[in-house]
PDB file of N, CA and C in Angstrom:
ATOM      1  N   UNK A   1      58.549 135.449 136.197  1.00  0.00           N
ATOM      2  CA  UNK A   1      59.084 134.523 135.211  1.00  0.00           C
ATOM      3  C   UNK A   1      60.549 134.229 135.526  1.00  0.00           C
ATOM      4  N   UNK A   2      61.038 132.821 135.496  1.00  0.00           N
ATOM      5  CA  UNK A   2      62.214 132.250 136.120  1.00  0.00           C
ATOM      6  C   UNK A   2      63.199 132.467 134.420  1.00  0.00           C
ATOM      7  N   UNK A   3      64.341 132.678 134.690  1.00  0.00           N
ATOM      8  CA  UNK A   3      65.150 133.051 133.327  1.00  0.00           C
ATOM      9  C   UNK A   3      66.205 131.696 133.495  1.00  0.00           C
ATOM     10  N   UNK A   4      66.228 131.369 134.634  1.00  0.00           N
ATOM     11  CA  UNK A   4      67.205 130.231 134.829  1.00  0.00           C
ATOM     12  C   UNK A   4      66.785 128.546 135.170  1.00  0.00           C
ATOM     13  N   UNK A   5      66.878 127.712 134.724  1.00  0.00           N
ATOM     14  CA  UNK A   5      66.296 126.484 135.016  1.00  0.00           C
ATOM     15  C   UNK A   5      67.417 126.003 135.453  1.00  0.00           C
ATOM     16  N   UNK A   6      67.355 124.971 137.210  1.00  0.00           N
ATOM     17  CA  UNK A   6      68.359 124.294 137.482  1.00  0.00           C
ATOM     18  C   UNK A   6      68.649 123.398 136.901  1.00  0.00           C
ATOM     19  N   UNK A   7      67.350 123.168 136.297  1.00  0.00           N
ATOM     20  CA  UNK A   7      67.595 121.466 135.468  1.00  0.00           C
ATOM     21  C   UNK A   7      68.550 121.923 133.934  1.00  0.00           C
ATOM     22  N   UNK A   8      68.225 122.498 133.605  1.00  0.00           N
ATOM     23  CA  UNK A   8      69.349 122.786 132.088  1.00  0.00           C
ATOM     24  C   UNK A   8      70.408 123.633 132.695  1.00  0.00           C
ATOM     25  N   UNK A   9      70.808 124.008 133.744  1.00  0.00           N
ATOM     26  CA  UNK A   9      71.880 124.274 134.259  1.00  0.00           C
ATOM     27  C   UNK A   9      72.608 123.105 134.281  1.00  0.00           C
ATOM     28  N   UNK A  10      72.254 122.147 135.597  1.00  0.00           N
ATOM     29  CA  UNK A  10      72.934 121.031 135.380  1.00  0.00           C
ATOM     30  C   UNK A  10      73.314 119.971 134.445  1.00  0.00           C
ATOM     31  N   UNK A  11      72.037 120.104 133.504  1.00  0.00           N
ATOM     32  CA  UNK A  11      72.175 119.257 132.459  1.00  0.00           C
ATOM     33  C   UNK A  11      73.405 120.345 131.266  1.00  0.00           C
ATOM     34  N   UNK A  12      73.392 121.379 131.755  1.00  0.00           N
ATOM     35  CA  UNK A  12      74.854 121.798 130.711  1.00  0.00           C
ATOM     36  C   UNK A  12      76.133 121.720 131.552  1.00  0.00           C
ATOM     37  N   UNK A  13      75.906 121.699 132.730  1.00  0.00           N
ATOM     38  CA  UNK A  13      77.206 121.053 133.909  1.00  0.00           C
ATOM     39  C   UNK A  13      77.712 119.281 133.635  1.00  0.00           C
ATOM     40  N   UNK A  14      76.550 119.114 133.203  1.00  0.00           N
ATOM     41  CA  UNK A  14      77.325 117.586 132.918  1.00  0.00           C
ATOM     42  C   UNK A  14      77.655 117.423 131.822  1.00  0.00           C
ATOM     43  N   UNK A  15      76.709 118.183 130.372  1.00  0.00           N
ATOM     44  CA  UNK A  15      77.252 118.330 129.546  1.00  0.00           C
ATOM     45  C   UNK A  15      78.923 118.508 129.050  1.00  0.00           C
ATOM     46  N   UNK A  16      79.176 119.457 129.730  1.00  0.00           N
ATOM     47  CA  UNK A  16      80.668 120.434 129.577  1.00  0.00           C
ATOM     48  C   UNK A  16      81.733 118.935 130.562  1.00  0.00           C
ATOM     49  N   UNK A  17      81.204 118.456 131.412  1.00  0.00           N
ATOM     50  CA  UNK A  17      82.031 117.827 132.218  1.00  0.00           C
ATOM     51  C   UNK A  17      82.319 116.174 131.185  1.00  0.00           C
ATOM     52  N   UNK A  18      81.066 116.197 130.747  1.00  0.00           N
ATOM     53  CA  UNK A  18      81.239 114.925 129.510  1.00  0.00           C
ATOM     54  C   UNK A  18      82.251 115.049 128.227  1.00  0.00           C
ATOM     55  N   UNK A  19      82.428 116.259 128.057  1.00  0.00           N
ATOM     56  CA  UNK A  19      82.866 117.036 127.010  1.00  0.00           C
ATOM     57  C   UNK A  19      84.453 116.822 127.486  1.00  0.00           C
ATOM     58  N   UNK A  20      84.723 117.169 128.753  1.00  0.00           N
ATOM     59  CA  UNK A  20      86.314 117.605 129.214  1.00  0.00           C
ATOM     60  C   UNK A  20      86.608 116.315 129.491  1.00  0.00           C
ATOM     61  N   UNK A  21      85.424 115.021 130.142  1.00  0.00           N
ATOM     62  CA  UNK A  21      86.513 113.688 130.031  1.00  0.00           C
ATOM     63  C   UNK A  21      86.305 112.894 128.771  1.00  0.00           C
ATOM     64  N   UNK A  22      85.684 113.517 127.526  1.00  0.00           N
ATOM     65  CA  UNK A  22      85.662 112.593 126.776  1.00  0.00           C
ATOM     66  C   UNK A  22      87.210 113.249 125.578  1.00  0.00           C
ATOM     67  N   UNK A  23      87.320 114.598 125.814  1.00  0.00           N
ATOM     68  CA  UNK A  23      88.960 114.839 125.684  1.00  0.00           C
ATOM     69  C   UNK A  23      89.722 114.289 126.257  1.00  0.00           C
ATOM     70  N   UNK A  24      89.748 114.172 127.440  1.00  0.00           N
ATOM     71  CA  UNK A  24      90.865 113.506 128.246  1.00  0.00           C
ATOM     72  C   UNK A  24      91.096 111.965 127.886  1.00  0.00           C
ATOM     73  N   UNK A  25      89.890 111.299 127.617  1.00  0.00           N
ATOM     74  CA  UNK A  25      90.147 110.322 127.258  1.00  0.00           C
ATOM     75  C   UNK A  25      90.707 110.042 125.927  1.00  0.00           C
ATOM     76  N   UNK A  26      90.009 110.737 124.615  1.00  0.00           N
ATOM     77  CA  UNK A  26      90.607 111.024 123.482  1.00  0.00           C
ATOM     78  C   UNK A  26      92.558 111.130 123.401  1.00  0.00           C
ATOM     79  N   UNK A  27      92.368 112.089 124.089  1.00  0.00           N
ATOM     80  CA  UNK A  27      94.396 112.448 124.289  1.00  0.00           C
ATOM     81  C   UNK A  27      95.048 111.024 124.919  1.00  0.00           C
ATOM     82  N   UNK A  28      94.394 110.608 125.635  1.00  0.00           N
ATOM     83  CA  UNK A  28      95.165 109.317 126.491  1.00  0.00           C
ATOM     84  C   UNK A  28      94.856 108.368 125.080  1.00  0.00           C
ATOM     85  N   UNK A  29      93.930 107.705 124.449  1.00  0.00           N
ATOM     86  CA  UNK A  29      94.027 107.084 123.244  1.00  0.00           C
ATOM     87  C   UNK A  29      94.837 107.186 122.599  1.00  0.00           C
ATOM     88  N   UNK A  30      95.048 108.768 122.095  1.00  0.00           N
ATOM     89  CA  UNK A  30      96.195 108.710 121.195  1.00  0.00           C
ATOM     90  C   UNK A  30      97.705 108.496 121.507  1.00  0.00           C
ATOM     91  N   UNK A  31      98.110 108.902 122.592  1.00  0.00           N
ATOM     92  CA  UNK A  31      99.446 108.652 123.271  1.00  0.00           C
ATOM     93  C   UNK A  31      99.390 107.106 123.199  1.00  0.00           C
ATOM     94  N   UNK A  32      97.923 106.267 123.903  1.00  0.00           N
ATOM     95  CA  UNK A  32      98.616 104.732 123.843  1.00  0.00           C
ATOM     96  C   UNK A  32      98.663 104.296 122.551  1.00  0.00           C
ATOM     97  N   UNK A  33      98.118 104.852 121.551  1.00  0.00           N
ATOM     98  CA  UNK A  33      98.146 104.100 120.304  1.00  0.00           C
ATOM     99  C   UNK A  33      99.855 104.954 119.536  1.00  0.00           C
ATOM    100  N   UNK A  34      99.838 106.044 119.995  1.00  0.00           N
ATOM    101  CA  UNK A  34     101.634 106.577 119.392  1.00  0.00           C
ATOM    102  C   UNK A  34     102.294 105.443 119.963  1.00  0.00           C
ATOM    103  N   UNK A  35     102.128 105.205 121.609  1.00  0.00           N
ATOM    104  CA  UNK A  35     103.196 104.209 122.186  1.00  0.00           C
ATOM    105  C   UNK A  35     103.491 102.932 121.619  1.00  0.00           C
ATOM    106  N   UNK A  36     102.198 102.515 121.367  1.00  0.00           N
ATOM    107  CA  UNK A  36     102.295 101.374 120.089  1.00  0.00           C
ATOM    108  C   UNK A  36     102.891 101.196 118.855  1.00  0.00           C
ATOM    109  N   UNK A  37     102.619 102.369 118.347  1.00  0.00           N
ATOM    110  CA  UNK A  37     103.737 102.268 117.120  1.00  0.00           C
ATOM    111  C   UNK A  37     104.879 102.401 117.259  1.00  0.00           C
ATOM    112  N   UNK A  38     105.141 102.847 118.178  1.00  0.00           N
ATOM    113  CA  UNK A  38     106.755 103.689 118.272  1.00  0.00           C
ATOM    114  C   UNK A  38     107.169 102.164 118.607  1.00  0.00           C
ATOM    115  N   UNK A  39     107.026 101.555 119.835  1.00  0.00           N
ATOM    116  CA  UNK A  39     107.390 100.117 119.651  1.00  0.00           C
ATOM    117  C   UNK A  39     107.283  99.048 118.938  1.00  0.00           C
ATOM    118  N   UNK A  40     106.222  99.370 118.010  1.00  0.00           N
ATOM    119  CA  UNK A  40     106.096  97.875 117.161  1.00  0.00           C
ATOM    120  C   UNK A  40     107.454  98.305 115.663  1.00  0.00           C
ATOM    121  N   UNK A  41     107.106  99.631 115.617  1.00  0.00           N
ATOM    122  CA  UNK A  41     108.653 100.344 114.603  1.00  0.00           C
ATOM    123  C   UNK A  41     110.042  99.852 115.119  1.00  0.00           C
ATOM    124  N   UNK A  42     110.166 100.004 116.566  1.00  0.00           N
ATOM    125  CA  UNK A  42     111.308  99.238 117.266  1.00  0.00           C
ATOM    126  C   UNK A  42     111.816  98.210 117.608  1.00  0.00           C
ATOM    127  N   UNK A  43     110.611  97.304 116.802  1.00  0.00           N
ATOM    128  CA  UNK A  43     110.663  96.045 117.186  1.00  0.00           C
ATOM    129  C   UNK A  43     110.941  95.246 115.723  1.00  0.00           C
ATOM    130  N   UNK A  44     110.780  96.137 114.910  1.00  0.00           N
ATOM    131  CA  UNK A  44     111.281  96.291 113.352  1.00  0.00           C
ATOM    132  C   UNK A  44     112.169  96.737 112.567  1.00  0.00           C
ATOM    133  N   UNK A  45     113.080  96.622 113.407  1.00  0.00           N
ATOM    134  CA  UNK A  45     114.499  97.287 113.245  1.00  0.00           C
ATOM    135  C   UNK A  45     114.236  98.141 111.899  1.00  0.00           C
ATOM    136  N   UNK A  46     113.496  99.199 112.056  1.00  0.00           N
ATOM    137  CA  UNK A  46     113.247 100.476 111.130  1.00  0.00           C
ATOM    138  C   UNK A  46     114.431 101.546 111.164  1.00  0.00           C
ATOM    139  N   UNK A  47     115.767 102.388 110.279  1.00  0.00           N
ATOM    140  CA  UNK A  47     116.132 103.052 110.675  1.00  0.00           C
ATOM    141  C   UNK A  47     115.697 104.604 111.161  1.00  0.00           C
ATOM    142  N   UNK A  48     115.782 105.342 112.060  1.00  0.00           N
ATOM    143  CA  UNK A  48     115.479 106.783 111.875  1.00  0.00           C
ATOM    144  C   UNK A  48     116.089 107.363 110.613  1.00  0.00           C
ATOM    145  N   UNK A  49     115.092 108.268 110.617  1.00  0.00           N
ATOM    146  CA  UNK A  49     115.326 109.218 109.573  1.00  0.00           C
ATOM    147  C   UNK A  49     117.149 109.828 109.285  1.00  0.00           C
ATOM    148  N   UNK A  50     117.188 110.280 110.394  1.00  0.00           N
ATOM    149  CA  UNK A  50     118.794 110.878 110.304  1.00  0.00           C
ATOM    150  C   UNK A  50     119.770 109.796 109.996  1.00  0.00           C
ATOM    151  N   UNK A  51     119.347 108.213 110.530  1.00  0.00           N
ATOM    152  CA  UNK A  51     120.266 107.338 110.620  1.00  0.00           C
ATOM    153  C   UNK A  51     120.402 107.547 108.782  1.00  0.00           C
ATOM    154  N   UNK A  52     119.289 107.241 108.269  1.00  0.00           N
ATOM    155  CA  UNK A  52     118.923 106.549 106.947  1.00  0.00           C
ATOM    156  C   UNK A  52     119.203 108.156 106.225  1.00  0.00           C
ATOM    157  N   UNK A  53     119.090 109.320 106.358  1.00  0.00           N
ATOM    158  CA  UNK A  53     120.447 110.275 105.945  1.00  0.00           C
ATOM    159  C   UNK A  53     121.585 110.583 105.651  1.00  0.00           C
ATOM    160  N   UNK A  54     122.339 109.858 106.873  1.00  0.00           N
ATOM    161  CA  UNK A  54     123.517 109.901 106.814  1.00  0.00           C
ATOM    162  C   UNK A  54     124.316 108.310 106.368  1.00  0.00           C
ATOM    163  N   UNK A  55     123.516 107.656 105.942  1.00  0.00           N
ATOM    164  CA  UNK A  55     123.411 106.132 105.514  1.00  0.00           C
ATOM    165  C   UNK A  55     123.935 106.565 103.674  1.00  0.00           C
ATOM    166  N   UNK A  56     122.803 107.719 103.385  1.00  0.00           N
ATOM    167  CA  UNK A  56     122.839 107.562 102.052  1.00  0.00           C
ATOM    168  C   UNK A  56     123.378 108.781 101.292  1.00  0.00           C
ATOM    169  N   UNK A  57     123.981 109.567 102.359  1.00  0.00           N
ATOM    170  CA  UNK A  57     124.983 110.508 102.299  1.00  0.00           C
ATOM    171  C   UNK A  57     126.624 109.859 101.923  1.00  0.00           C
ATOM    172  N   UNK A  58     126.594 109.136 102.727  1.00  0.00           N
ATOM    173  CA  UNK A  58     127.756 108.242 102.781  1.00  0.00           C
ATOM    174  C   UNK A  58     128.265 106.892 101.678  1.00  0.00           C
ATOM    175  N   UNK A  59     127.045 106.452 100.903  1.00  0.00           N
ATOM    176  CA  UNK A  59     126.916 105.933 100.127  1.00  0.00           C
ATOM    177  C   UNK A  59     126.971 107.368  98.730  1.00  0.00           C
ATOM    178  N   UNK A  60     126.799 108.426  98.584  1.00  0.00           N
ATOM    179  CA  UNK A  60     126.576 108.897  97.541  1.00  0.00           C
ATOM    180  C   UNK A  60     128.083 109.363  97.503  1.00  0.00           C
ATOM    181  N   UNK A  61     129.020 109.751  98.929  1.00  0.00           N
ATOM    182  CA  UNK A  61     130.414 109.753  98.941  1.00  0.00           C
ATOM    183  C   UNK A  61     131.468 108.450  97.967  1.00  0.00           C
ATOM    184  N   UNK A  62     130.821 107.559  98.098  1.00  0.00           N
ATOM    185  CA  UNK A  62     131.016 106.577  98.043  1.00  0.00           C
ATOM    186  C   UNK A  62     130.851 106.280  96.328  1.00  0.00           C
ATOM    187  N   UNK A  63     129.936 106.536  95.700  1.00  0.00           N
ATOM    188  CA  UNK A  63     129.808 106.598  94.457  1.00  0.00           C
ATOM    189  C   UNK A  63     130.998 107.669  93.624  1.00  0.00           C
ATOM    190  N   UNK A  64     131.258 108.737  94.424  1.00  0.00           N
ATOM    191  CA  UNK A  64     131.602 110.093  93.494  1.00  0.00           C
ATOM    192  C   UNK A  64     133.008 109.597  93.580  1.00  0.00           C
ATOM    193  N   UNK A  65     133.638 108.947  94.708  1.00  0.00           N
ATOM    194  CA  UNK A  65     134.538 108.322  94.808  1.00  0.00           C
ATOM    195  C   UNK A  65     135.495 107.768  93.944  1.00  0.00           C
ATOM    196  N   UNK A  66     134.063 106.525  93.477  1.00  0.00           N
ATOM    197  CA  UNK A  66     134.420 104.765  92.996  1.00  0.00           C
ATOM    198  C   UNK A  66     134.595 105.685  91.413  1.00  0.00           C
ATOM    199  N   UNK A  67     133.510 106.371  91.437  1.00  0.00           N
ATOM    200  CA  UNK A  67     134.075 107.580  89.785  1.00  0.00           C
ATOM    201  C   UNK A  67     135.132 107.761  89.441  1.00  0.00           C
ATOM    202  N   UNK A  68     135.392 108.939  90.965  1.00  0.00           N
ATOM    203  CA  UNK A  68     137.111 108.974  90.610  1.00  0.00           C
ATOM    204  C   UNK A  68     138.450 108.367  89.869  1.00  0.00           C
ATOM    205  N   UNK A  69     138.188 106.693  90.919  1.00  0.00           N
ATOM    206  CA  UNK A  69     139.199 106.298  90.718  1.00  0.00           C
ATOM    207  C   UNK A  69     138.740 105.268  89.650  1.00  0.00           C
ATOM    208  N   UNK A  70     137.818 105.003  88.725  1.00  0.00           N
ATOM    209  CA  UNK A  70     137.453 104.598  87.315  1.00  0.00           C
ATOM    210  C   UNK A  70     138.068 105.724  86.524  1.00  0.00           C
ATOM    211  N   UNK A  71     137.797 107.116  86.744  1.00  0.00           N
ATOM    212  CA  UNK A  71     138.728 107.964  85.804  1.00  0.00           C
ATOM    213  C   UNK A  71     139.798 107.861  85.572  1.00  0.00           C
ATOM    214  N   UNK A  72     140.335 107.560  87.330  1.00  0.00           N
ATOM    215  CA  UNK A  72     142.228 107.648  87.360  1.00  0.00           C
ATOM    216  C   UNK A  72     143.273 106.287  86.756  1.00  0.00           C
ATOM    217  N   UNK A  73     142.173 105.040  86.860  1.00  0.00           N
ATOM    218  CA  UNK A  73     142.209 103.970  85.968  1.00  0.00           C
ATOM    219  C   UNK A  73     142.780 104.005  84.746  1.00  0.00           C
ATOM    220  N   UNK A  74     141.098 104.841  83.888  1.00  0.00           N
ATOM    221  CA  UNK A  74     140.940 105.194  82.541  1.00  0.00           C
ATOM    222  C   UNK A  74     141.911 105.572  81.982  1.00  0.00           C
ATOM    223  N   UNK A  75     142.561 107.072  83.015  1.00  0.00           N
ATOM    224  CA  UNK A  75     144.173 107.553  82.618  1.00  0.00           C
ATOM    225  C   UNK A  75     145.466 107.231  82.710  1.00  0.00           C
ATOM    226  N   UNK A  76     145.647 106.300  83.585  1.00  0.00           N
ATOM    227  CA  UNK A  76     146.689 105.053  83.733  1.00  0.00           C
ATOM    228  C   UNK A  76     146.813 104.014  82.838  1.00  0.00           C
ATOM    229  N   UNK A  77     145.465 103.714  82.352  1.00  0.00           N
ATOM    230  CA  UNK A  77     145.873 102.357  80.800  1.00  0.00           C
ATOM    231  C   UNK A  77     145.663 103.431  80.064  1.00  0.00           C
ATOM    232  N   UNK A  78     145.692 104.597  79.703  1.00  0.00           N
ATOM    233  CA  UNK A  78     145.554 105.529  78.746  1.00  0.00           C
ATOM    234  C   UNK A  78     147.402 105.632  78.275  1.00  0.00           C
ATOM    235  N   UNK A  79     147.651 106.077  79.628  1.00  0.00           N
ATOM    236  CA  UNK A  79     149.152 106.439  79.571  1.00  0.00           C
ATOM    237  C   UNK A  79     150.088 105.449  79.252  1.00  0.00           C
ATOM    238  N   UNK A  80     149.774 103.730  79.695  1.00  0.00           N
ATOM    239  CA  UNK A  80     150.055 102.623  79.911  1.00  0.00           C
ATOM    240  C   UNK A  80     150.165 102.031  78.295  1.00  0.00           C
ATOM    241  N   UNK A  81     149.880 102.904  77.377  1.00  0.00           N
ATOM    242  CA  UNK A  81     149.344 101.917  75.866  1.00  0.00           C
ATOM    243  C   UNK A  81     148.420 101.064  75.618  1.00  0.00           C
ATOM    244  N   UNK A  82     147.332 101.299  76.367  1.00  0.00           N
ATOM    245  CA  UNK A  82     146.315 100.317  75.947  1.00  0.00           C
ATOM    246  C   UNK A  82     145.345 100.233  77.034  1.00  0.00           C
ATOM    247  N   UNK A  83     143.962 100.355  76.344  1.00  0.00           N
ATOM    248  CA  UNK A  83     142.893 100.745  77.312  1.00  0.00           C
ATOM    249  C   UNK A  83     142.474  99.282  77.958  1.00  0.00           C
ATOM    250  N   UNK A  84     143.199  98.538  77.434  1.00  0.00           N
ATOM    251  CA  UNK A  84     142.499  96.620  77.159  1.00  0.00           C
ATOM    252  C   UNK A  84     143.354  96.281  77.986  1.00  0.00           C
ATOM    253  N   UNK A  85     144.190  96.784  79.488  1.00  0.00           N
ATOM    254  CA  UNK A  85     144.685  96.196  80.023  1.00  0.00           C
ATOM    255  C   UNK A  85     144.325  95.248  80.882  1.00  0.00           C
ATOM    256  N   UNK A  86     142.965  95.413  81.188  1.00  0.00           N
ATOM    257  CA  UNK A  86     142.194  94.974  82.562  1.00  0.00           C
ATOM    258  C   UNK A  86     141.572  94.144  82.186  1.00  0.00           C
ATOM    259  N   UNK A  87     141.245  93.642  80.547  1.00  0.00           N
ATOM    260  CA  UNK A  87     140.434  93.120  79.742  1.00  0.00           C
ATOM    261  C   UNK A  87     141.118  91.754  78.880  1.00  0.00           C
ATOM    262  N   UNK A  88     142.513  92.006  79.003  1.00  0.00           N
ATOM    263  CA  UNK A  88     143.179  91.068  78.345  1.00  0.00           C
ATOM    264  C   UNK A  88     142.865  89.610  79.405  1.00  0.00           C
ATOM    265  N   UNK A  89     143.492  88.362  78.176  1.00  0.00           N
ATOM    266  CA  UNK A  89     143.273  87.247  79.058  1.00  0.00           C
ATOM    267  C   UNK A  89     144.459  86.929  79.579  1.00  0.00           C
ATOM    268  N   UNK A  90     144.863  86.053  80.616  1.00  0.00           N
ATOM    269  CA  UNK A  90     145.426  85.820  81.254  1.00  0.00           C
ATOM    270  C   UNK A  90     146.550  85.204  80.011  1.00  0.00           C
ATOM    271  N   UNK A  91     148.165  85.476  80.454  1.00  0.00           N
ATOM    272  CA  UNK A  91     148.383  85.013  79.431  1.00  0.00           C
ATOM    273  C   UNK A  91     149.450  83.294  79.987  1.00  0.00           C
ATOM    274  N   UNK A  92     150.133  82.526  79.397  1.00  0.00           N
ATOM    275  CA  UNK A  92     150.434  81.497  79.792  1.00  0.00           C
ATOM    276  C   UNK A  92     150.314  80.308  80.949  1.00  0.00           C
ATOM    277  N   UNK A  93     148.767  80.914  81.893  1.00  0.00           N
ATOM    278  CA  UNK A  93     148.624  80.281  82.756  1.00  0.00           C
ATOM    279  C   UNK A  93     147.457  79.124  82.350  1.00  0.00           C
ATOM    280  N   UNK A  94     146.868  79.424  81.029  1.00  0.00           N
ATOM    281  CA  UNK A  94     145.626  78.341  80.345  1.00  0.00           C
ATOM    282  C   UNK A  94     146.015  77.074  79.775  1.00  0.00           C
ATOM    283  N   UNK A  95     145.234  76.476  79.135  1.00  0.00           N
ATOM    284  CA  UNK A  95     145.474  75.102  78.310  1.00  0.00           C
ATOM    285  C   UNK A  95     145.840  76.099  77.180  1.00  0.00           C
ATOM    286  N   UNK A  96     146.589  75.280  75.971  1.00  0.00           N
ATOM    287  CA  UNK A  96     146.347  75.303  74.971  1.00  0.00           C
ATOM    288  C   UNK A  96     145.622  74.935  74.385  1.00  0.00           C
ATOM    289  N   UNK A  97     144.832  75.673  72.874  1.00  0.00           N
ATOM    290  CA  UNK A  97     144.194  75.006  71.922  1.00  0.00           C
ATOM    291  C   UNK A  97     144.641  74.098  71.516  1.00  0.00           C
ATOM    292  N   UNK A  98     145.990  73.798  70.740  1.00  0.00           N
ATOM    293  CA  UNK A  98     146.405  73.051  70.350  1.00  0.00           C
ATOM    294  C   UNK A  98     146.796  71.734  70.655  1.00  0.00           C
ATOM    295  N   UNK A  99     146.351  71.322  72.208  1.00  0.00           N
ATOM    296  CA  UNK A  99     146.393  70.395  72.820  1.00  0.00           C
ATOM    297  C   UNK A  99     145.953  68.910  72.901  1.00  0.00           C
TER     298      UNK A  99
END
């Protein structure tokens, strides 16, 4: 009694060999389809991540800032007599009502 058949030998030799280029091909798919995005993203002026980090890092500087100097404002027409400095109307450069 034969324990080995050449024929399902080979037929699991091609098996396994179908198997290793249908990975190979799989992996090459995915690289051309990454390559694709990565360029069609580049072609979309998308920022990177770090760009768009330090984008909104710099903007939140930027807020704590503009705070500041609304406080240092606040305490200057505070000190100044009158919080309505910035608010008043212009004075002798208008028509008159009475005109």
């Amino acid at each position: 009694m034969q324990t080995r058949n050449p024929f399902i030998d080979d037929l699991t030799k091609m098996a396994n060999g179908a198997m290793g280029a249908l990975t190979g091909m799989k992996d090459e798919v995915e690289a051309r389809f990454r390559d694709q995005i990565v360029k069609i993203l580049d072609g979309m002026d998308i920022p990177r991540r770090d760009e768009f980090d330090a984008v909104k890092a710099m903007a939140a500087k930027a807020r704590e800032e503009n705070e500041e100097l609304k406080r240092q404002i606040a305490e200057l027409q505070a000190k100044l007599g009158g919080g309505e400095v910035a608010d008043a109307p212009p004075s002798g450069g208008g028509i008159s009502p009475e005109v």
